[in-house]
Protein backbone atom coordinates (compact mmCIF):
# COMPACT_ATOMS: atom_id res chain seq x y z
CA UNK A 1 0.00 0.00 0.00
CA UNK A 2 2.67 2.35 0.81
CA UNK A 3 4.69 1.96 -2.34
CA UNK A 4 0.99 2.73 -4.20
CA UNK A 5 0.16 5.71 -2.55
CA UNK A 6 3.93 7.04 -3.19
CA UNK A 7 3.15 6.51 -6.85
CA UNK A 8 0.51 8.48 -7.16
CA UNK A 9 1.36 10.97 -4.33
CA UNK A 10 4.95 11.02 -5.44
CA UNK A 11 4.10 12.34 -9.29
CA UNK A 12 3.87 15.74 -7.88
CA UNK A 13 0.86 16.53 -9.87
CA UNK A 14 -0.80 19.91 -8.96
CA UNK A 15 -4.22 19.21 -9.95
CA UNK A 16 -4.29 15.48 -8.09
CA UNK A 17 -7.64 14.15 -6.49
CA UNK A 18 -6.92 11.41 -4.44
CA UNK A 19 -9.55 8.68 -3.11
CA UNK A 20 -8.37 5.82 -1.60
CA UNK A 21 -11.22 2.90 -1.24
CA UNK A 22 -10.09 0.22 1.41
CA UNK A 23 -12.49 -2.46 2.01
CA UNK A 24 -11.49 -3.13 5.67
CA UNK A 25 -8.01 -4.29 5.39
CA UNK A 26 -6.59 -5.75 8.24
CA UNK A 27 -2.62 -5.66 7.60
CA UNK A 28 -1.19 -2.39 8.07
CA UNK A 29 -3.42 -0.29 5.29
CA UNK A 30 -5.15 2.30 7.44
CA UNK A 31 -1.98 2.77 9.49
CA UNK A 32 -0.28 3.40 5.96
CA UNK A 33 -3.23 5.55 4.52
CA UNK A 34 -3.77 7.50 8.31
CA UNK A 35 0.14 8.76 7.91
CA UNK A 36 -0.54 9.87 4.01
CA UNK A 37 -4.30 11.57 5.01
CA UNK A 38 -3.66 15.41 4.66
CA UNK A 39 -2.70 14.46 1.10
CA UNK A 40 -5.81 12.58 0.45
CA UNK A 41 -9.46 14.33 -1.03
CA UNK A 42 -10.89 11.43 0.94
CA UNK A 43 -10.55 7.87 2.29
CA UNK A 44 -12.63 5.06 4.39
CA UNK A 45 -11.68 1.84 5.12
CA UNK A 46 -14.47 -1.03 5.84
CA UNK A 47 -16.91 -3.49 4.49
CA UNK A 48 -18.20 -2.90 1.17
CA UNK A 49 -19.94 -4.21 -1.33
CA UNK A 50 -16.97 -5.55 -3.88
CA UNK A 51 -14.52 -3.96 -5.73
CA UNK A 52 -16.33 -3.00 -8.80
CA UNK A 53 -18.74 -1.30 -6.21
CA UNK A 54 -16.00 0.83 -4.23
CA UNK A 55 -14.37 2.19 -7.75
CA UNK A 56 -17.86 3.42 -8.28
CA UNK A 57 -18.06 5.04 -5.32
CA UNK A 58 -14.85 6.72 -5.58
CA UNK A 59 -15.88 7.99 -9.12
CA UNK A 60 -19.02 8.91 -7.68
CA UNK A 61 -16.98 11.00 -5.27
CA UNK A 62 -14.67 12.93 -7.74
CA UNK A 63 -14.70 16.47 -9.35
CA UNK A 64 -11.85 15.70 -11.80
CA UNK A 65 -11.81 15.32 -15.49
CA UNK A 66 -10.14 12.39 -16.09
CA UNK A 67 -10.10 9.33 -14.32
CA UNK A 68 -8.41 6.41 -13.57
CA UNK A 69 -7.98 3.62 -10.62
CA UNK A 70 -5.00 2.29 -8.96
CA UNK A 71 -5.37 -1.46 -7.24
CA UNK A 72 -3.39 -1.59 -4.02
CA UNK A 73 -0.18 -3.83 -5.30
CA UNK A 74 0.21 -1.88 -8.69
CA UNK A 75 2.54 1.66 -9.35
CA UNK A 76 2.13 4.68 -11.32
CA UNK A 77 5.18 5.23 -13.00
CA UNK A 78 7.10 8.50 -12.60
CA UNK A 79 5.13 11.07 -15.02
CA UNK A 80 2.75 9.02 -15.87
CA UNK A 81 0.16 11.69 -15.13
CA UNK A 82 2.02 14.14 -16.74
CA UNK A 83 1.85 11.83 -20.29
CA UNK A 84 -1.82 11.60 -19.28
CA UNK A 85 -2.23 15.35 -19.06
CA UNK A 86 -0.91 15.79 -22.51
CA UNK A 87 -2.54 13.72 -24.55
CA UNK A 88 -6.59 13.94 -22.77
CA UNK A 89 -6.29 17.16 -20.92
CA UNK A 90 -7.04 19.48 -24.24
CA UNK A 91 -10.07 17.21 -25.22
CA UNK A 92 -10.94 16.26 -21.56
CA UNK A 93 -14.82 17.54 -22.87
CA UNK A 94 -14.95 14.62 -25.24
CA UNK A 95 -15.55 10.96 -24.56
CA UNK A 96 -11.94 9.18 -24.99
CA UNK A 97 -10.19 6.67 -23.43
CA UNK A 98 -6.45 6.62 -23.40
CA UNK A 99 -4.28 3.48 -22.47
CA UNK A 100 -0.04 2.63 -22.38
CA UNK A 101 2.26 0.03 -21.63
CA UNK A 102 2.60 -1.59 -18.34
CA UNK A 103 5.29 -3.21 -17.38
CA UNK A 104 4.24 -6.59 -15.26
CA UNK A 105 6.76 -7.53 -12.39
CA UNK A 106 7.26 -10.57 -9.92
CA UNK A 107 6.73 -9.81 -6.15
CA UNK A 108 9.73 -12.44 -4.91
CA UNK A 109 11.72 -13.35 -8.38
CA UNK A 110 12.46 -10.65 -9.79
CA UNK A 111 11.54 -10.82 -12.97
CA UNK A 112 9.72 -8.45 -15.38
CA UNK A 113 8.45 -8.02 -18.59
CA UNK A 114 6.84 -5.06 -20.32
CA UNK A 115 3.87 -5.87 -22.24
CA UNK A 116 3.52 -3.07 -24.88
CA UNK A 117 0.19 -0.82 -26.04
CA UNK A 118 -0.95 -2.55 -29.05
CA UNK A 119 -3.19 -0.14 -31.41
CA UNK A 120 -6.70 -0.44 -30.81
CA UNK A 121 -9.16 -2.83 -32.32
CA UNK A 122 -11.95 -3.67 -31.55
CA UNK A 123 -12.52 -7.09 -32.53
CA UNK A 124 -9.81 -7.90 -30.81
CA UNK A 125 -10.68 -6.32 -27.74
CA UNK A 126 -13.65 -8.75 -28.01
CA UNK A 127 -11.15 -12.06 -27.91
CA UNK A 128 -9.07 -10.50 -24.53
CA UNK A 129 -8.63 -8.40 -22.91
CA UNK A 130 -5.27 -6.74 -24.11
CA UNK A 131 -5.39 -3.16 -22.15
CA UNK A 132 -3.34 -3.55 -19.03
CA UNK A 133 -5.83 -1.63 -16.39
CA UNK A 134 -3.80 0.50 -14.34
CA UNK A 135 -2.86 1.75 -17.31
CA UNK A 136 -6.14 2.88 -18.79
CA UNK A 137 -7.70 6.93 -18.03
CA UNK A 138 -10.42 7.92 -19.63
CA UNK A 139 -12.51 11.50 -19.88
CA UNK A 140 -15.30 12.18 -17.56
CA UNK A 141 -17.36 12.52 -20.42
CA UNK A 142 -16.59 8.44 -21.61
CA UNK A 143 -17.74 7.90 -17.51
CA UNK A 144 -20.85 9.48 -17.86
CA UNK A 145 -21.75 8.39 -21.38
CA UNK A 146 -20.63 4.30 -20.65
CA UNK A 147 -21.97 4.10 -17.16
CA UNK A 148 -20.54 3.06 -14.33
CA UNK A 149 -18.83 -0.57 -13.88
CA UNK A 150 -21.16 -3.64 -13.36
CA UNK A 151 -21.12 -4.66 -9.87
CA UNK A 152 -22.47 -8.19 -10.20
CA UNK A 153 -18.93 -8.96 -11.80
CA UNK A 154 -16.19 -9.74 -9.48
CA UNK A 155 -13.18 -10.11 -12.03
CA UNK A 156 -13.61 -9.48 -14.98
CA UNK A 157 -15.27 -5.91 -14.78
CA UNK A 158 -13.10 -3.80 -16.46
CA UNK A 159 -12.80 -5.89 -19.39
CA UNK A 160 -16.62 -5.63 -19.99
CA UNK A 161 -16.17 -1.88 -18.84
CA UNK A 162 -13.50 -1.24 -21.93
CA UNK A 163 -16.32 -3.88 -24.49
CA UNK A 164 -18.84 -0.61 -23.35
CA UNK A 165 -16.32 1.92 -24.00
CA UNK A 166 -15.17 0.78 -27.64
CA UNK A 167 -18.84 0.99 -28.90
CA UNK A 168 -19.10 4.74 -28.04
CA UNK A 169 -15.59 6.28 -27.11
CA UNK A 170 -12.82 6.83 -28.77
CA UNK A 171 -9.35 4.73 -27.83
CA UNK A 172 -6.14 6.52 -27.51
CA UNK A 173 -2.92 4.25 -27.05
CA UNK A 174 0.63 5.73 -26.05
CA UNK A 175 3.72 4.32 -25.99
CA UNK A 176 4.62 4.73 -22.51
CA UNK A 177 5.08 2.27 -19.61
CA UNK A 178 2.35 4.18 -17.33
CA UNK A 179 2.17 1.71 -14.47
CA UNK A 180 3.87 -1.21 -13.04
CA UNK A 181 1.55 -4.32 -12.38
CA UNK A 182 2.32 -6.62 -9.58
CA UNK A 183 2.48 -10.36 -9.91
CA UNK A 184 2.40 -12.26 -6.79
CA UNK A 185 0.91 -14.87 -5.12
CA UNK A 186 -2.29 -13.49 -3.58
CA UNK A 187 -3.22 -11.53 -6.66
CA UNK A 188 -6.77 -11.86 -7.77
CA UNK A 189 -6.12 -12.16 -11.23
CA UNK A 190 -3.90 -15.40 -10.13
CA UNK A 191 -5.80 -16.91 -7.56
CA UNK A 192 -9.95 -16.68 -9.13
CA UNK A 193 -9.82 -20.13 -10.63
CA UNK A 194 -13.07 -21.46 -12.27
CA UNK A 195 -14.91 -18.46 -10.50
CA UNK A 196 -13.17 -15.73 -13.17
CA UNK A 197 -13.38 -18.15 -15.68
CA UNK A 198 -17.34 -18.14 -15.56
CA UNK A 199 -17.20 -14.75 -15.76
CA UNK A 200 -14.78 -14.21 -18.92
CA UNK A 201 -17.64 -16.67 -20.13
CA UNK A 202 -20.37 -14.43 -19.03
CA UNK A 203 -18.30 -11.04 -20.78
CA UNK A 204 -17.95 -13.30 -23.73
CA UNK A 205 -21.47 -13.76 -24.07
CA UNK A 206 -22.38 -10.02 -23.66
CA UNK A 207 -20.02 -8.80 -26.10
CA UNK A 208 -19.06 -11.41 -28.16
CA UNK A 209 -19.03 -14.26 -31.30
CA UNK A 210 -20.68 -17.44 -29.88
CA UNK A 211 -17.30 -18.95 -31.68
CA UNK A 212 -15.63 -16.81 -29.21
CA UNK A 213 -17.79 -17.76 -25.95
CA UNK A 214 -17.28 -21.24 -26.99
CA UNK A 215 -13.28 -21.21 -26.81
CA UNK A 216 -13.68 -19.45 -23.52
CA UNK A 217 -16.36 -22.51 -22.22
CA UNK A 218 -13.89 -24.49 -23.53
CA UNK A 219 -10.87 -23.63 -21.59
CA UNK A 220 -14.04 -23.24 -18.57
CA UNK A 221 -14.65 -26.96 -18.90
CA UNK A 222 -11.18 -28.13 -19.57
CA UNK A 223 -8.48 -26.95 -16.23
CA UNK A 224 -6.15 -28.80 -17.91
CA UNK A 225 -6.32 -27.16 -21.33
CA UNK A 226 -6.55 -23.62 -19.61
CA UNK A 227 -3.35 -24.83 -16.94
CA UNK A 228 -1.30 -25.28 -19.88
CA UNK A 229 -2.13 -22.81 -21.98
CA UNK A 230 -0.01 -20.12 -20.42
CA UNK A 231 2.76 -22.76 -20.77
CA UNK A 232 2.42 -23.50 -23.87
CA UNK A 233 2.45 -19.51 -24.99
CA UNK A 234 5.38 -18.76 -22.65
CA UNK A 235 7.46 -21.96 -23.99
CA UNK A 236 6.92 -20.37 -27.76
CA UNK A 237 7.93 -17.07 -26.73
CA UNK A 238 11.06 -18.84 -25.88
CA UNK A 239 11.72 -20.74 -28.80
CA UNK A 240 11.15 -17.60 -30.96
CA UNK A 241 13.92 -16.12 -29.67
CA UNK A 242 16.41 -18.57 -31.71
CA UNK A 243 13.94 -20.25 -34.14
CA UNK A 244 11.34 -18.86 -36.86
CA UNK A 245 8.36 -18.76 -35.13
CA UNK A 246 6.34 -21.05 -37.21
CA UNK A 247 8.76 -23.38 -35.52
CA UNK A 248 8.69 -22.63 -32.14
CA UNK A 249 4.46 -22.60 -32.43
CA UNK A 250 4.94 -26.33 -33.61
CA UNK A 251 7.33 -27.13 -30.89
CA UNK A 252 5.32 -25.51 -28.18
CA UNK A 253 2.30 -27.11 -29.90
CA UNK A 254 4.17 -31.01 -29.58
CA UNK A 255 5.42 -30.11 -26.07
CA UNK A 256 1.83 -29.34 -24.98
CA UNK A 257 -0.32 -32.75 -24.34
CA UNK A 258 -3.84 -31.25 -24.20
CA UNK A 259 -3.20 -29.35 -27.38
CA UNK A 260 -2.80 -32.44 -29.32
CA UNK A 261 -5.90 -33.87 -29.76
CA UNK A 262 -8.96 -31.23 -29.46
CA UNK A 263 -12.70 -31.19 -30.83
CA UNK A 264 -12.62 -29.94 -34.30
CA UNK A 265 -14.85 -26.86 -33.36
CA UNK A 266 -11.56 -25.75 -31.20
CA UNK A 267 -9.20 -23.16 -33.25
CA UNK A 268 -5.85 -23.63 -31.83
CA UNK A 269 -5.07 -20.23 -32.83
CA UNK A 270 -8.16 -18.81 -31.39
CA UNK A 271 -6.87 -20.29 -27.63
CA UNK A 272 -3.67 -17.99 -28.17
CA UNK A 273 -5.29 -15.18 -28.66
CA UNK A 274 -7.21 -15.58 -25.51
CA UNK A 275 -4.27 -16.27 -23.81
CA UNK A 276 -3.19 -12.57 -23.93
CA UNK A 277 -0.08 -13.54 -24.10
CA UNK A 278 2.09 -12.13 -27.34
C-alpha cells in the first residue's frame, strides 16, 4: 500500500484528487493511509460491497476530469500523469479513453516483462482483454456516457467496462510504460480459478461471437487445457527467440499434451489469442 500511494502521491501533480477505497483491510493499510491523510481528497476503510462497487463510489466521489484507478499492489510510474495530461487534458470535454504500456513484475523473483500498447481494435478487444488496467484513463465525459462498472462482476469488470467503451468512445494508445503491475501470489487475477473463468464466459457472451464464448467454455470446462495454456504460450515465446516462429508454435504445440488432440470446433489459434499472451 505504501509503495501505491507514493506513486501516485509522489508524481507531484498539482491538480491530483486522491480517493483511496479500502475495504477493511486488516494488515497495516489504514496505518499506511492515516500517515498519508492530509494528502488525500478522501478515504474510508471497511466493508463494502466488492470492488467494482467501491471504484464506483470513488468515481461517484470525484470532481476531476479524467479518471483512472489504482489497485493496491500496482505503481504509477514516474510522469505518468504528466503523459496523461498531454494527450486527454485538451479534449478532456470529449468521450476518450487513453491506455499505455505496463510493465508486469514478480513480487519475490524478480523478474519483469513489459507488455507493450498494441493499437486499438476492436474485434480484438472482443477475444481479450489486451489493455493492461492501471494503465487505462479515460474523460469524464466516456464515464458518464458508458456508465458506471457492473457490480455483479467480481473479475472481470473492467474488461466488460472497456467492451462498453469501444462501442461509443474513442481509444487513444501511447507508448509509454504508465504503471507497473504486480504479480504475486495473492493476486486476484492469479488466484480466481473457475470463479473468473465463468465470468470471462459471461463477458464473452455479452459482447461477443458465440465462436468466441465457446473457446472461452472451452478452456471453462477443460483446467487442464486452460493450466497449460499459459505454458504453452510462454514456452513459444522462448523458442522464438532462436527459431522462426512457425517453428517454435509447432514445438510448443508437440510439447503441450492437451493441445494435441482437441474437438474440431476448437481453433488452436483462437486459444492464443485468448491467452493474452504475445
Amino acid at each position: 500500500m505504501g509503495a501505491t500511494l507514493e506513486s501516485v502521491l509522489g508524481q507531484g501533480y498539482p491538480a491530483l484528487e486522491y480517493l483511496v477505497m479500502d475495504g477493511g483491510s486488516e494488515d497495516n493499510s489504514v496505518k499506511v493511509i492515516k500517515q498519508r491523510e492530509a494528502e488525500l481528497s478522501f478515504w474510508r476503510s471497511g466493508p463494502d460491497r466488492g470492488q467494482a462497487a467501491a471504484i464506483n463510489e470513488g468515481f461517484s466521489r470525484c470532481s476531476g476530469q479524467i479518471l483512472g484507478w489504482l489497485n493496491s499492489d500496482d505503481l504509477y510510474t514516474p510522469r505518468t500523469f504528466s503523459e496523461v495530461e498531454a494527450t486527454l487534458g485538451m479534449i478532456s470535454d470529449q468521450p476518450v479513453v487513453m491506455y499505455g504500456s505496463c510493465e508486469l513484475f514478480h513480487d519475490t523473483k524478480g523478474s519483469r516483462e513489459v507488455r507493450p500498447a498494441i493499437p486499438f481494435d476492436f474485434e480484438m478487444l472482443r477475444v481479450t482483454d489486451y489493455l493492461d488496467q492501471p494503465s487505462v484513463f479515460w474523460t469524464q465525459a466516456a464515464w458518464e456516457l458508458v456508465g458506471p462498472l457492473d457490480e455483479t462482476l467480481h473479475y472481470a469488470f473492467d474488461w466488460d467496462w472497456f467492451l462498453r467503451a469501444a462501442r461509443s468512445c474513442r481509444f487513444i494508445r501511447s507508448d509509454k510504460v504508465l504503471s507497473r503491475y504486480r504479480i504475486h501470489s495473492e493476486h486476484k487475477s492469479g488466484i480466481g480459478g473457475k470463479e473468473r473463468w465463468k465470468e470471462l464466459v459471461e463477458v464473452a457472451k455479452r459482447h461477443s461471437s458465440g465462436r468466441v464464448t465457446e473457446h472461452y467454455q472451452y478452456l471453462t470446462d477443460h483446467p487442464i487445457a486452460h493450466w497449460w495454456l499459459n505454458k504453452r504460450m510462454r514456452f513459444a515465446q522462448t523458442l522464438a527467440r532462436v527459431l522462426p516462429k512457425n517453428l517454435a508454435d509447432h514445438i510448443a504445440t508437440a510439447a503441450s499434451p492437451p493441445f494435441w488432440r482437441m474437438p474440431k470446433a476448437v481453433e488452436p489459434e483462437l486459444l492464443w489469442q485468448i491467452s493474452g499472451i504475445r
